[in-house]
Protein backbone atom coordinates (compact mmCIF):
# COMPACT_ATOMS: atom_id res chain seq x y z
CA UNK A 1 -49.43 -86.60 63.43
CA UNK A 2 -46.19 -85.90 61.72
CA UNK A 3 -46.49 -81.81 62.77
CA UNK A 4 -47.06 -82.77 66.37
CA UNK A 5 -44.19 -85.05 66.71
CA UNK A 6 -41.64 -82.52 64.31
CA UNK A 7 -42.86 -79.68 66.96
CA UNK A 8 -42.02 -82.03 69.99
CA UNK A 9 -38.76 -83.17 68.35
CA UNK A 10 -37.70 -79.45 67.72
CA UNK A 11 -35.50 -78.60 71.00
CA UNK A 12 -33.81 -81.90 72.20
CA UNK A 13 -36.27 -82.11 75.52
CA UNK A 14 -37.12 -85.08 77.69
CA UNK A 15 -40.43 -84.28 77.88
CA UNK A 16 -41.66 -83.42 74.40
CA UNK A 17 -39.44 -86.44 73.36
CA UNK A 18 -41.40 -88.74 75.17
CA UNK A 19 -44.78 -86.39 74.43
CA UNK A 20 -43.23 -87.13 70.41
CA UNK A 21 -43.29 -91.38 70.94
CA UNK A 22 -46.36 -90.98 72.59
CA UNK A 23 -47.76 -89.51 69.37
CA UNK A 24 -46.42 -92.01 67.19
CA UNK A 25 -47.52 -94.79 69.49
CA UNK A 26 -50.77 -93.61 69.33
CA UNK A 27 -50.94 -93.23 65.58
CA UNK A 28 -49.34 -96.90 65.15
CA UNK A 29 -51.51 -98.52 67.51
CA UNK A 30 -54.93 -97.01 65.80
CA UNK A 31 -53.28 -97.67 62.05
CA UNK A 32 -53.05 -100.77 63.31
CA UNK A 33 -56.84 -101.05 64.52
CA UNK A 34 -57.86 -99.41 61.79
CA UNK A 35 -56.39 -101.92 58.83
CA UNK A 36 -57.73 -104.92 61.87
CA UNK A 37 -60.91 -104.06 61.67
CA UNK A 38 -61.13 -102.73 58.28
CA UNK A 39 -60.46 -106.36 57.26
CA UNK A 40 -62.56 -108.27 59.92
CA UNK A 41 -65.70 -106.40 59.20
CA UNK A 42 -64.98 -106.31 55.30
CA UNK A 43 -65.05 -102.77 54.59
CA UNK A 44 -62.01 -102.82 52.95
CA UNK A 45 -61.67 -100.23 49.60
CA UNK A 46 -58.98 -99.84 46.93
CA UNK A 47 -58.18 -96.20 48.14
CA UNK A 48 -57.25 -97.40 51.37
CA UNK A 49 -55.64 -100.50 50.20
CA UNK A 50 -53.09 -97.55 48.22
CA UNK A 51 -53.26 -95.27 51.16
CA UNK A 52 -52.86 -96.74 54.35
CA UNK A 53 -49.11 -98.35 53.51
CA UNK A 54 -48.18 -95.23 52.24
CA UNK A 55 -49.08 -93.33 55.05
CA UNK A 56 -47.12 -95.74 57.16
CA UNK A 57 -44.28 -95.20 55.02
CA UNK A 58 -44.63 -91.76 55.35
CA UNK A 59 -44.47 -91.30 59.19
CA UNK A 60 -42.03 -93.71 60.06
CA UNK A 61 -39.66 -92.19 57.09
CA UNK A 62 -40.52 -88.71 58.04
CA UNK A 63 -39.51 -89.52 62.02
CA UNK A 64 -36.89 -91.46 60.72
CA UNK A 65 -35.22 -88.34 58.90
CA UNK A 66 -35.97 -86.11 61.75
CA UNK A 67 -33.91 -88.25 64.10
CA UNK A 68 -31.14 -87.67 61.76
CA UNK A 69 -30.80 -83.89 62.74
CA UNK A 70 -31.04 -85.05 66.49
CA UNK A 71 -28.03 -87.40 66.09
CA UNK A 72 -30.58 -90.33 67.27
CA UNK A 73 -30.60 -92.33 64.08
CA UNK A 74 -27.32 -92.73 61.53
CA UNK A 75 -28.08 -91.13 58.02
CA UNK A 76 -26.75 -94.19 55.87
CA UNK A 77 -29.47 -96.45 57.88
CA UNK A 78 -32.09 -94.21 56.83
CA UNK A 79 -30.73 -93.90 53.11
CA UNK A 80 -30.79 -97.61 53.19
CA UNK A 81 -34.29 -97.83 54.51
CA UNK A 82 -35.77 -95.17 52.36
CA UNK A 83 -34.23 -96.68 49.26
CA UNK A 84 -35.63 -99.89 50.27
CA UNK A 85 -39.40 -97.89 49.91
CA UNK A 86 -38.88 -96.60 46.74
CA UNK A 87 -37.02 -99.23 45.28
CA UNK A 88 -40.05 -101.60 46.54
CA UNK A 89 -42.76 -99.22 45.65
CA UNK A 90 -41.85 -98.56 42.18
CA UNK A 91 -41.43 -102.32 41.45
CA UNK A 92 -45.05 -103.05 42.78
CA UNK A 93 -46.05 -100.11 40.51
CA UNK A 94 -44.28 -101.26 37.46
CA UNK A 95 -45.77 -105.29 38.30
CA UNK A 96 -48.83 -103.71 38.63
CA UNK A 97 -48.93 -102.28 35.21
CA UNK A 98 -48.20 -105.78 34.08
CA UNK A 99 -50.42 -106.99 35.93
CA UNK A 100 -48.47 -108.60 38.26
CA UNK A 101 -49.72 -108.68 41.80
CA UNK A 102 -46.77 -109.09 44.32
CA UNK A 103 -49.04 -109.27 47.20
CA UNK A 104 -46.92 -108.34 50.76
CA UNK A 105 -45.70 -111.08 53.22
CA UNK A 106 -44.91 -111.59 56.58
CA UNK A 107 -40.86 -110.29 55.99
CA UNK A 108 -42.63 -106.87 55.50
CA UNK A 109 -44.97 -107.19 58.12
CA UNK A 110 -41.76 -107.50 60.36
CA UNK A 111 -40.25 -104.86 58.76
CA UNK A 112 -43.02 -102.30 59.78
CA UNK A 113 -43.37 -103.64 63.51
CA UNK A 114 -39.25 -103.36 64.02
CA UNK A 115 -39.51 -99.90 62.91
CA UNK A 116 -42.22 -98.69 65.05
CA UNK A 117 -40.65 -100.59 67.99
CA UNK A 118 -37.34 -99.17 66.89
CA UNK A 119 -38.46 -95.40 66.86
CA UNK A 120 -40.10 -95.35 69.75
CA UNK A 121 -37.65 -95.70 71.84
CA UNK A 122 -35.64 -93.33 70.02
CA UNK A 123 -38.16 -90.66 69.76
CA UNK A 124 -38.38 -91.38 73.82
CA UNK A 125 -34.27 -91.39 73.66
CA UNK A 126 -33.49 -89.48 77.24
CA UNK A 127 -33.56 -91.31 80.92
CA UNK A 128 -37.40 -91.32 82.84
CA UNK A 129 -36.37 -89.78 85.86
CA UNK A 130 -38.29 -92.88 87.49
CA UNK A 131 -36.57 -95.24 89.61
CA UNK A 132 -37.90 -97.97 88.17
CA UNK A 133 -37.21 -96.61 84.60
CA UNK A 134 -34.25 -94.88 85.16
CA UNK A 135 -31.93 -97.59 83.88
CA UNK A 136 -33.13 -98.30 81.04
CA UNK A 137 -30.80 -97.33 77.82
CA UNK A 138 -34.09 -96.08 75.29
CA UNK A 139 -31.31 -94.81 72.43
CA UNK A 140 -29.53 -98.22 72.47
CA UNK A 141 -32.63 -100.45 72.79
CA UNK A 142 -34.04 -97.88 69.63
CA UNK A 143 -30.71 -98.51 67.82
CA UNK A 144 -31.08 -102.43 67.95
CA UNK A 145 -34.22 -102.91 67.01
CA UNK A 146 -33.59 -100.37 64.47
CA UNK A 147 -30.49 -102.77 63.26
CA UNK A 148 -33.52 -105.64 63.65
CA UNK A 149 -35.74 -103.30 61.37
CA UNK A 150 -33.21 -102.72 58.64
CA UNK A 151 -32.46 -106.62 58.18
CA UNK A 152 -35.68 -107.22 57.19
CA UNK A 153 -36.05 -104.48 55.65
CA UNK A 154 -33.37 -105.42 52.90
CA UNK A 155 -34.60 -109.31 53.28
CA UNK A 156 -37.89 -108.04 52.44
CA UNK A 157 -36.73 -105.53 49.53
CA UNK A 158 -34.69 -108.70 47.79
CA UNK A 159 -37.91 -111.26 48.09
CA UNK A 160 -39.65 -108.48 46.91
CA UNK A 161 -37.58 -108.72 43.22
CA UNK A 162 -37.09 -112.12 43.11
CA UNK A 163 -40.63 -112.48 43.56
CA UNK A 164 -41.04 -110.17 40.45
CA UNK A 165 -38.51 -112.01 38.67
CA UNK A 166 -40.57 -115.39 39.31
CA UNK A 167 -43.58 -113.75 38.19
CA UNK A 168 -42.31 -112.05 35.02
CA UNK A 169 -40.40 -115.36 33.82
């Protein structure tokens, strides 16, 4: 998915920008179907327990960075939301080793949906020359919830240690 929505995000057009959040909307919507009914019919497995999240982290960081070049998104937000998925995945590696399970919770559950809900809108960015559509702002609706997503994102990130530090103590 990620080649398909750098190609459409190359020139700055309407229509491949709203061809690009139609990708990603696609790809949340069946990650999301996938992990739902991976879980409801049991057929969960330890590789995709380690894959899935990080293939999540990886498109929504790699869109996030290529909104960056389009002026869409500000650096510093994505520098704090990246560091937030490193920081975060290296402590769940290093717990794990101690065999420490910091299992996720519903702060990075939110954290996930605000972002997808965030980039969409920003990937869609320019006015749908439909009436009915035609007012609506997609860059600043994109740039709240993407305000939304990096709250919980560093809420998340500091449970996320403190529940290490309860665990370790």
């Amino acid at each position: 998915m990620v080649p398909v929505i750098a190609l459409a995000l190359v020139r700055d057009d309407p229509i491949l920008s709203f061809f690009a959040a139609a990708v990603f909307s696609v790809a949340m919507v069946t990650d999301y179907l996938d992990g739902f009914f991976a879980r409801k019919l049991h057929i969960e497995s330890d590789l995709g327990k380690l894959l899935d999240p990080l293939a999540d982290k990886f498109l929504i960081v790699t869109v996030l960075i290529m909104l960056i070049q389009l002026g869409r998104v500000p650096a510093w937000m994505v520098a704090v939301i990246v560091g937030r998925e490193l920081a975060v995945t290296g402590l769940r590696s290093i717990a794990a080793e101690k065999h420490i399970v910091i299992p996720a919770d519903w702060l990075g559950k939110y954290k996930t949906a605000f972002q997808c809900v965030a980039l969409i809108p920003l990937l869609v960015h320019h006015p749908i020359p439909l009436p009915v559509l035609s007012r609506l702002q997609f860059q600043e609706a994109g740039e709240f919830f993407l305000w939304v997503a990096m709250f919980f994102s560093i809420w998340s990130g500091v449970e996320y240690f403190v529940g290490y530090a309860r665990a370790g103590s």
